[in-house]
C-alpha atoms as a PDB file:
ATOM      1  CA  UNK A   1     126.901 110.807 122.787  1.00  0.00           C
ATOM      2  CA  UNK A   2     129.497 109.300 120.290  1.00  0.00           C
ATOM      3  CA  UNK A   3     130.204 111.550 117.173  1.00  0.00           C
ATOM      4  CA  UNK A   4     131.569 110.027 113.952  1.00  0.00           C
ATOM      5  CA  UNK A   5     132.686 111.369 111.072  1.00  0.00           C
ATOM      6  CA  UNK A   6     130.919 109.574 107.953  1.00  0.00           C
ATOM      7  CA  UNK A   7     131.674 110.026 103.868  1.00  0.00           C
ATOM      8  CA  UNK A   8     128.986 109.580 101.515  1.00  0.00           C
ATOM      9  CA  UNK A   9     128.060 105.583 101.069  1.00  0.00           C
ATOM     10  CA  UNK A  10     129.841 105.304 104.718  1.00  0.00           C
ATOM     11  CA  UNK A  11     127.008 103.884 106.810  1.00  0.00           C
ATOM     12  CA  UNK A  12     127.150 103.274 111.006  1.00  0.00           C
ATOM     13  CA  UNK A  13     125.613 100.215 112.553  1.00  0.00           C
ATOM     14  CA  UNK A  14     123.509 100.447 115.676  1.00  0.00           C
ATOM     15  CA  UNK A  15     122.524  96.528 117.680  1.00  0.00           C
ATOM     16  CA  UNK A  16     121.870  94.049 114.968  1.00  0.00           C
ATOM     17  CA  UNK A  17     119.291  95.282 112.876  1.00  0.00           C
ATOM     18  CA  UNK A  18     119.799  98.970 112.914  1.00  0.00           C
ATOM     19  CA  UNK A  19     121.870 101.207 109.613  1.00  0.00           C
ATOM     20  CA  UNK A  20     122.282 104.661 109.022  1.00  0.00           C
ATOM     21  CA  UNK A  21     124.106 105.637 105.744  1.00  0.00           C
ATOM     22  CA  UNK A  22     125.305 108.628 104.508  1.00  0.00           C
ATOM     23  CA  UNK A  23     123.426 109.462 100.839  1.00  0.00           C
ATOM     24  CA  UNK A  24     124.573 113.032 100.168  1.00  0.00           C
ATOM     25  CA  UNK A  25     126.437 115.796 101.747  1.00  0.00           C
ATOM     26  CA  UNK A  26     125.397 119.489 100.968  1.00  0.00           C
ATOM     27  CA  UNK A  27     127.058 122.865 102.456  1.00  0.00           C
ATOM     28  CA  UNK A  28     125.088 122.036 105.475  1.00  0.00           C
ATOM     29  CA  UNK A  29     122.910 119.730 105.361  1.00  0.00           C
ATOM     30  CA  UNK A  30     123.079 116.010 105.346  1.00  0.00           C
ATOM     31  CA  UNK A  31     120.629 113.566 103.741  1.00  0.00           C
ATOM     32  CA  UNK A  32     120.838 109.959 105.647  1.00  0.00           C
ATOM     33  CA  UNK A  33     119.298 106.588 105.226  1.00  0.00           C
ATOM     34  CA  UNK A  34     118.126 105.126 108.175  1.00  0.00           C
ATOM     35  CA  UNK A  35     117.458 100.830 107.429  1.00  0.00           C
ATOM     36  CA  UNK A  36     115.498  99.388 110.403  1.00  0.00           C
ATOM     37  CA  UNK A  37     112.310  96.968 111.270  1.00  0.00           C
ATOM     38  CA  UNK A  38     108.983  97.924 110.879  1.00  0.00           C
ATOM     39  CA  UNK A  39     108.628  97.478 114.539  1.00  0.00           C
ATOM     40  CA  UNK A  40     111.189 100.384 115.268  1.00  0.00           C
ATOM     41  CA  UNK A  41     109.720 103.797 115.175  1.00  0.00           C
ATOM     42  CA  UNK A  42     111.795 106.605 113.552  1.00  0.00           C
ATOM     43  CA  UNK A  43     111.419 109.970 113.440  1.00  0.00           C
ATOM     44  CA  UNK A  44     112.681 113.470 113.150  1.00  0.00           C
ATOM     45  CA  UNK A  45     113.019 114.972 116.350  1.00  0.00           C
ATOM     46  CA  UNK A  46     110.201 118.418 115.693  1.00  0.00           C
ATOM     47  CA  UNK A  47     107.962 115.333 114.838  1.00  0.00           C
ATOM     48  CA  UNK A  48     108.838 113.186 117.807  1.00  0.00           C
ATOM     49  CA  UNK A  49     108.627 116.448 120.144  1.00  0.00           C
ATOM     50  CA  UNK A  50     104.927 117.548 118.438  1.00  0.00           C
ATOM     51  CA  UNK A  51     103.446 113.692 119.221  1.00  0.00           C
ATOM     52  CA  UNK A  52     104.549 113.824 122.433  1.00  0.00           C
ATOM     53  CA  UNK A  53     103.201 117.619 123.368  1.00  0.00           C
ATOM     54  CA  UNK A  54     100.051 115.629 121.437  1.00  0.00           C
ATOM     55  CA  UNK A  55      99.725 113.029 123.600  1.00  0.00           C
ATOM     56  CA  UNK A  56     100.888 114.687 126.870  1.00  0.00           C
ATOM     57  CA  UNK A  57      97.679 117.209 126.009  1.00  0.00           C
ATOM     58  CA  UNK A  58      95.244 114.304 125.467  1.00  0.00           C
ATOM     59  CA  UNK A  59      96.272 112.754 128.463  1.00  0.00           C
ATOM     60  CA  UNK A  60      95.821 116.206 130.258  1.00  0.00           C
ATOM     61  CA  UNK A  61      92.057 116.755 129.639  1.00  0.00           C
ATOM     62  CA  UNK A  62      90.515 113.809 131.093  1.00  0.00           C
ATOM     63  CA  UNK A  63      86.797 112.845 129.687  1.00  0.00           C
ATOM     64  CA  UNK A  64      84.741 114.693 131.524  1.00  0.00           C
ATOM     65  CA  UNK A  65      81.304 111.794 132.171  1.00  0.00           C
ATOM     66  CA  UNK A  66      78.142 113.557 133.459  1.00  0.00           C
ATOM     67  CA  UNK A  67      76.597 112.572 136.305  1.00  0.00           C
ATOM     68  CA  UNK A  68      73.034 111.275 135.675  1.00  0.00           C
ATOM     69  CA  UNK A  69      70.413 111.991 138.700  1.00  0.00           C
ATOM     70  CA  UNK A  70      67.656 109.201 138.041  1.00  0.00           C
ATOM     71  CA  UNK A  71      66.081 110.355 141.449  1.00  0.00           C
ATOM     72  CA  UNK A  72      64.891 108.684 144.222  1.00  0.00           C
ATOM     73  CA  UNK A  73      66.030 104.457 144.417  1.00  0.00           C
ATOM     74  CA  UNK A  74      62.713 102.411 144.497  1.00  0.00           C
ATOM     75  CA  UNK A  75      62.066 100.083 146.590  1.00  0.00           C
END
């Protein structure tokens, strides 16, 4: 993990096409900017963590398809 210290307006560069900038610093809590493609998914990590207990549960309870008896083949 690399850890930076940032000011407000000071922004850090990830790959080509990737910025996070410091907006506002508060007591604790720091807003950020995050400028990337639409392609690149970004979110907080309780979000991230809830779609993937989501998904992991859909994938989990398989469709259950009823077996149809149509009785005897005919010949």
């Amino acid at each position: 993990m690399l850890i930076l210290s940032r000011k407000v307006n000071e922004k850090v560069v990830i790959g080509d096409d990737i910025t996070v900038s410091i907006i506002e610093v508060r007591g604790d809590q720091v807003r950020i900017g995050i400028d990337a493609p639409k392609k690149i998914k970004v979110f907080r990590q309780e979000v991230f963590d809830a779609i993937k207990e989501e998904n992991k549960a859909a994938s989990e309870s398989a469709a259950v398809i009823p077996q149809v008896n149509f009785g005897p083949a005919v010949k």
